[in-house]
C-alpha atoms as a PDB file:
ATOM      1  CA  UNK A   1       0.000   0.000   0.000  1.00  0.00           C
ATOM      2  CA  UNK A   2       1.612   3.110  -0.982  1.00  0.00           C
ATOM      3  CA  UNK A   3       0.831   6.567   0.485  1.00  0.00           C
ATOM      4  CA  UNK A   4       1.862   9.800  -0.701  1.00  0.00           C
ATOM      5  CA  UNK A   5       2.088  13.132   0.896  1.00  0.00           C
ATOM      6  CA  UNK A   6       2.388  16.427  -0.778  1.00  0.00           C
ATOM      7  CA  UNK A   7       3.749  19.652   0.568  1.00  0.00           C
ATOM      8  CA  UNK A   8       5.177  23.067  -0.976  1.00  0.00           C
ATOM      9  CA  UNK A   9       1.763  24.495  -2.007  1.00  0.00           C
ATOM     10  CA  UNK A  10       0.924  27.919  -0.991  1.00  0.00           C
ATOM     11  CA  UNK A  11       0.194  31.888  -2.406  1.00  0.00           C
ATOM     12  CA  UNK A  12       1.840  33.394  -4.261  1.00  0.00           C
ATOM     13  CA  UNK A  13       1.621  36.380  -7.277  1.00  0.00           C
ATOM     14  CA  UNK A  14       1.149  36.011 -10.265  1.00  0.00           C
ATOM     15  CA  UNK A  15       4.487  35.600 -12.294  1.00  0.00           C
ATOM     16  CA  UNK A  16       5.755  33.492  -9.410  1.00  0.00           C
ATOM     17  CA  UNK A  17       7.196  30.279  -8.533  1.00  0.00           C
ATOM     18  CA  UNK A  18       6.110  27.682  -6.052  1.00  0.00           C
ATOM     19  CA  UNK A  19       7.796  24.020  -5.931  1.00  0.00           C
ATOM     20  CA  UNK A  20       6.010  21.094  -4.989  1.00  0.00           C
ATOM     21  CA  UNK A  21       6.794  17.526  -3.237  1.00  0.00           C
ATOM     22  CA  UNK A  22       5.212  14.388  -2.730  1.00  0.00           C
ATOM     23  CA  UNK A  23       7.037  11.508  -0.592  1.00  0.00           C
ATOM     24  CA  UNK A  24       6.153   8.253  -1.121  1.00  0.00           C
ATOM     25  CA  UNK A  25       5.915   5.658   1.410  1.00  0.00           C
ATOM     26  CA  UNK A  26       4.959   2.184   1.756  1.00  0.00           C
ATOM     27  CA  UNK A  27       6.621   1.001  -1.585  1.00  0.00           C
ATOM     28  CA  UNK A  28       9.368   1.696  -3.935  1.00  0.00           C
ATOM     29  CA  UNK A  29       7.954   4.335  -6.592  1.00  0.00           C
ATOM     30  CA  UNK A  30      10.714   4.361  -8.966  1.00  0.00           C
ATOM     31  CA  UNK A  31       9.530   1.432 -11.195  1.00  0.00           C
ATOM     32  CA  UNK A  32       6.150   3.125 -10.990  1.00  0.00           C
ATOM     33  CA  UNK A  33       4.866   6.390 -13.472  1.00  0.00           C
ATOM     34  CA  UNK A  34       3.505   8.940 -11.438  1.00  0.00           C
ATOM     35  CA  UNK A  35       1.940  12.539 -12.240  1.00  0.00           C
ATOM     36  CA  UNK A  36       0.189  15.826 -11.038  1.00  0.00           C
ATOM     37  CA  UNK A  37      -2.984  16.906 -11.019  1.00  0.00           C
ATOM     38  CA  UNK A  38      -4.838  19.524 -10.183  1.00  0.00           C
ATOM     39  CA  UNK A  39      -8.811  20.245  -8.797  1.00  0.00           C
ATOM     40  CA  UNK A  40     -10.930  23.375  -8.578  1.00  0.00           C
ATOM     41  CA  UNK A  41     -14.396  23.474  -7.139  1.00  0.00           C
ATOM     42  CA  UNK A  42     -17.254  22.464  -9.232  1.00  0.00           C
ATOM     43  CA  UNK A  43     -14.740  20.835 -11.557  1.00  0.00           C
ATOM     44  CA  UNK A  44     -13.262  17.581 -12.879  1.00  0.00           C
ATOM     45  CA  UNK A  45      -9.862  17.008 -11.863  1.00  0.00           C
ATOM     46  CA  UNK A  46      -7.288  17.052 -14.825  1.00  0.00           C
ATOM     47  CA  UNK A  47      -3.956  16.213 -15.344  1.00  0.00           C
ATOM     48  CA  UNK A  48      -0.857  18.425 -15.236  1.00  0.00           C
ATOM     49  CA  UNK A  49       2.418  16.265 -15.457  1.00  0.00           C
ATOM     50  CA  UNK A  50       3.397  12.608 -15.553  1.00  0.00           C
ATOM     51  CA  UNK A  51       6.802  10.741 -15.270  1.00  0.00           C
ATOM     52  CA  UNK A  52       7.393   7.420 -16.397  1.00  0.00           C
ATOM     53  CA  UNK A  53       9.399   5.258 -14.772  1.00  0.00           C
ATOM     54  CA  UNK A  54      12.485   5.794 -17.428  1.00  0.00           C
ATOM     55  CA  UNK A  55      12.299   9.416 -16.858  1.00  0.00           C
ATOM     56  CA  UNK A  56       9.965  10.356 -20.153  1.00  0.00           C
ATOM     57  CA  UNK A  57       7.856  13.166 -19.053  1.00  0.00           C
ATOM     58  CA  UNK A  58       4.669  14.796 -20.100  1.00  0.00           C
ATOM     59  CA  UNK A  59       2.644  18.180 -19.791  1.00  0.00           C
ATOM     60  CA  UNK A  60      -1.191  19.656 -20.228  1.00  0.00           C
ATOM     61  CA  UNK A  61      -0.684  22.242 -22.859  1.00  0.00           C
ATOM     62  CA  UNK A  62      -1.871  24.546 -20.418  1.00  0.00           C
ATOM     63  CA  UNK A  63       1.620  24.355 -18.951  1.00  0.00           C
ATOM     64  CA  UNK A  64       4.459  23.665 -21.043  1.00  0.00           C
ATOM     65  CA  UNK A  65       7.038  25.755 -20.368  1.00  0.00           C
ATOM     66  CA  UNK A  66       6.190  26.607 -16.901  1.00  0.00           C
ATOM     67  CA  UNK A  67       6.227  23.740 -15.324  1.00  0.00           C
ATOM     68  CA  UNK A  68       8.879  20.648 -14.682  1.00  0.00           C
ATOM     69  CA  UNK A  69       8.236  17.771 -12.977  1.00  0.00           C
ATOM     70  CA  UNK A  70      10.789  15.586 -11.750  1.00  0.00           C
ATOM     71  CA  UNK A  71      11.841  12.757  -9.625  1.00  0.00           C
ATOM     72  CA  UNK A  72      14.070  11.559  -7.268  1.00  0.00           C
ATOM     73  CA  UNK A  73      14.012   7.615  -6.589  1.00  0.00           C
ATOM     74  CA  UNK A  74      16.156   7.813  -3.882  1.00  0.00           C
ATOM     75  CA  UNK A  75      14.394   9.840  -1.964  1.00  0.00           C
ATOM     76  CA  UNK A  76      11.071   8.076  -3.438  1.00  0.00           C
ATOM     77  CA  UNK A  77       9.869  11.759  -3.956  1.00  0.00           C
ATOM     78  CA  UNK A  78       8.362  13.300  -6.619  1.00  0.00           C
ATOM     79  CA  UNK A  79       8.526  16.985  -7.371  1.00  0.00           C
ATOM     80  CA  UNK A  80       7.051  19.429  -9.675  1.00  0.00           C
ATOM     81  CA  UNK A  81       8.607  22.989 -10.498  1.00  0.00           C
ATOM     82  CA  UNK A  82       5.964  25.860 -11.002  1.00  0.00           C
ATOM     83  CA  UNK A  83       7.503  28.849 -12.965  1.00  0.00           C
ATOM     84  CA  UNK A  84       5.708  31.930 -14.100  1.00  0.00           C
ATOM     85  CA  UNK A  85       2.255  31.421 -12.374  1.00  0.00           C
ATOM     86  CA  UNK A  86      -0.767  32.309 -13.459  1.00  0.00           C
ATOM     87  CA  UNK A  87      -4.332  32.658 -11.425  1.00  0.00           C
ATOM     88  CA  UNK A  88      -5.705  29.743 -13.523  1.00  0.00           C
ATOM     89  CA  UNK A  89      -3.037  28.068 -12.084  1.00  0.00           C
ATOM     90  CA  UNK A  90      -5.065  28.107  -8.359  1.00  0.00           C
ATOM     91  CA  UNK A  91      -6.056  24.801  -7.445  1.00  0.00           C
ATOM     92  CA  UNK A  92      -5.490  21.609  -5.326  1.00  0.00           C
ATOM     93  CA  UNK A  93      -2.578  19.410  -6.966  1.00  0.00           C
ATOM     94  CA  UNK A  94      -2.677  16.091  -5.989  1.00  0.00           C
ATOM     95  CA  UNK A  95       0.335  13.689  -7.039  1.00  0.00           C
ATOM     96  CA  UNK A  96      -0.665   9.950  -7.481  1.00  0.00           C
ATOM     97  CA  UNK A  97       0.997   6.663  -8.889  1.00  0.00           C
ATOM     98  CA  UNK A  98       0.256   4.074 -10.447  1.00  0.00           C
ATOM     99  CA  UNK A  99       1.877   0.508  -9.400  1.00  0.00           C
ATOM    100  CA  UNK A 100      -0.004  -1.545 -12.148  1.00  0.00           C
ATOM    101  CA  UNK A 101      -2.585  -2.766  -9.950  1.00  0.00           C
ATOM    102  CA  UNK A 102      -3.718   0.124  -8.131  1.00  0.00           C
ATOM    103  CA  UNK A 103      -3.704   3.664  -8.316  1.00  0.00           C
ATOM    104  CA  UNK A 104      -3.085   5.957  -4.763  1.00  0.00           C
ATOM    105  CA  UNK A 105      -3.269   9.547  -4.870  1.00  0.00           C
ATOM    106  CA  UNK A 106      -2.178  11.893  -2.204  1.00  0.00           C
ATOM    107  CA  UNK A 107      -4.405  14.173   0.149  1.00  0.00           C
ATOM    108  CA  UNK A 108      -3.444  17.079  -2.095  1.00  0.00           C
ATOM    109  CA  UNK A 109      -2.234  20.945  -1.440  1.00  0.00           C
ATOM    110  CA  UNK A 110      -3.327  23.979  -2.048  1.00  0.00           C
ATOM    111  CA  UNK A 111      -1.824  26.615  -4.728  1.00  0.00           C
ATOM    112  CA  UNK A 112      -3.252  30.035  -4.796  1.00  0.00           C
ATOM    113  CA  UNK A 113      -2.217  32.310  -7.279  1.00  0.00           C
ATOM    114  CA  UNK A 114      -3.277  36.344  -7.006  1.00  0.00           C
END
């Protein structure tokens, strides 16, 4: 069972920079891909960033550019780099994996752009 816990979230102005982590726990998460996403109120959640397990990374057009996600296996932790923020930006981001049977997400943080 793996459990994840993000941190780094906060608020911030626009133009800014925030960076996010999520530790891992309970398993090994470098043979696993993981990603970002992010929630507002009243709307599905979408995705923002994934990593597979050999390092290949993907983006929502809404952030190329801006934002870099990246991991660390030794430190089983996940991170994801937000440059240049913008107020569509503010939401929950959640980081989750998936370990080919099961998919566990983390309790999410807050990012509030102004």
């Amino acid at each position: 069972h793996v459990q994840l816990v993000e941190s780094g979230g906060g608020s911030v102005q626009a133009g800014g920079s925030l960076t996010l982590s999520c530790v891992a726990s309970g398993d090994t998460i470098g043979r696993y891909c993981m990603g970002w996403f992010r929630q507002v109120p009243d709307r599905e959640r979408e995705g923002v960033a994934g990593i597979e397990s050999d390092g290949s990374t993907s983006y929502a057009d809404s952030v190329k550019g801006r934002f870099t996600i990246s991991r660390d296996n030794a430190r089983n932790t996940l991170y994801l780099q937000l440059n240049s923020l913008k107020t569509e930006d503010t939401a929950m981001y959640y980081c989750a994996t998936d370990n080919g049977g099961d998919v566990y997400w983390g309790q999410g943080t807050q990012v509030t752009v102004s």
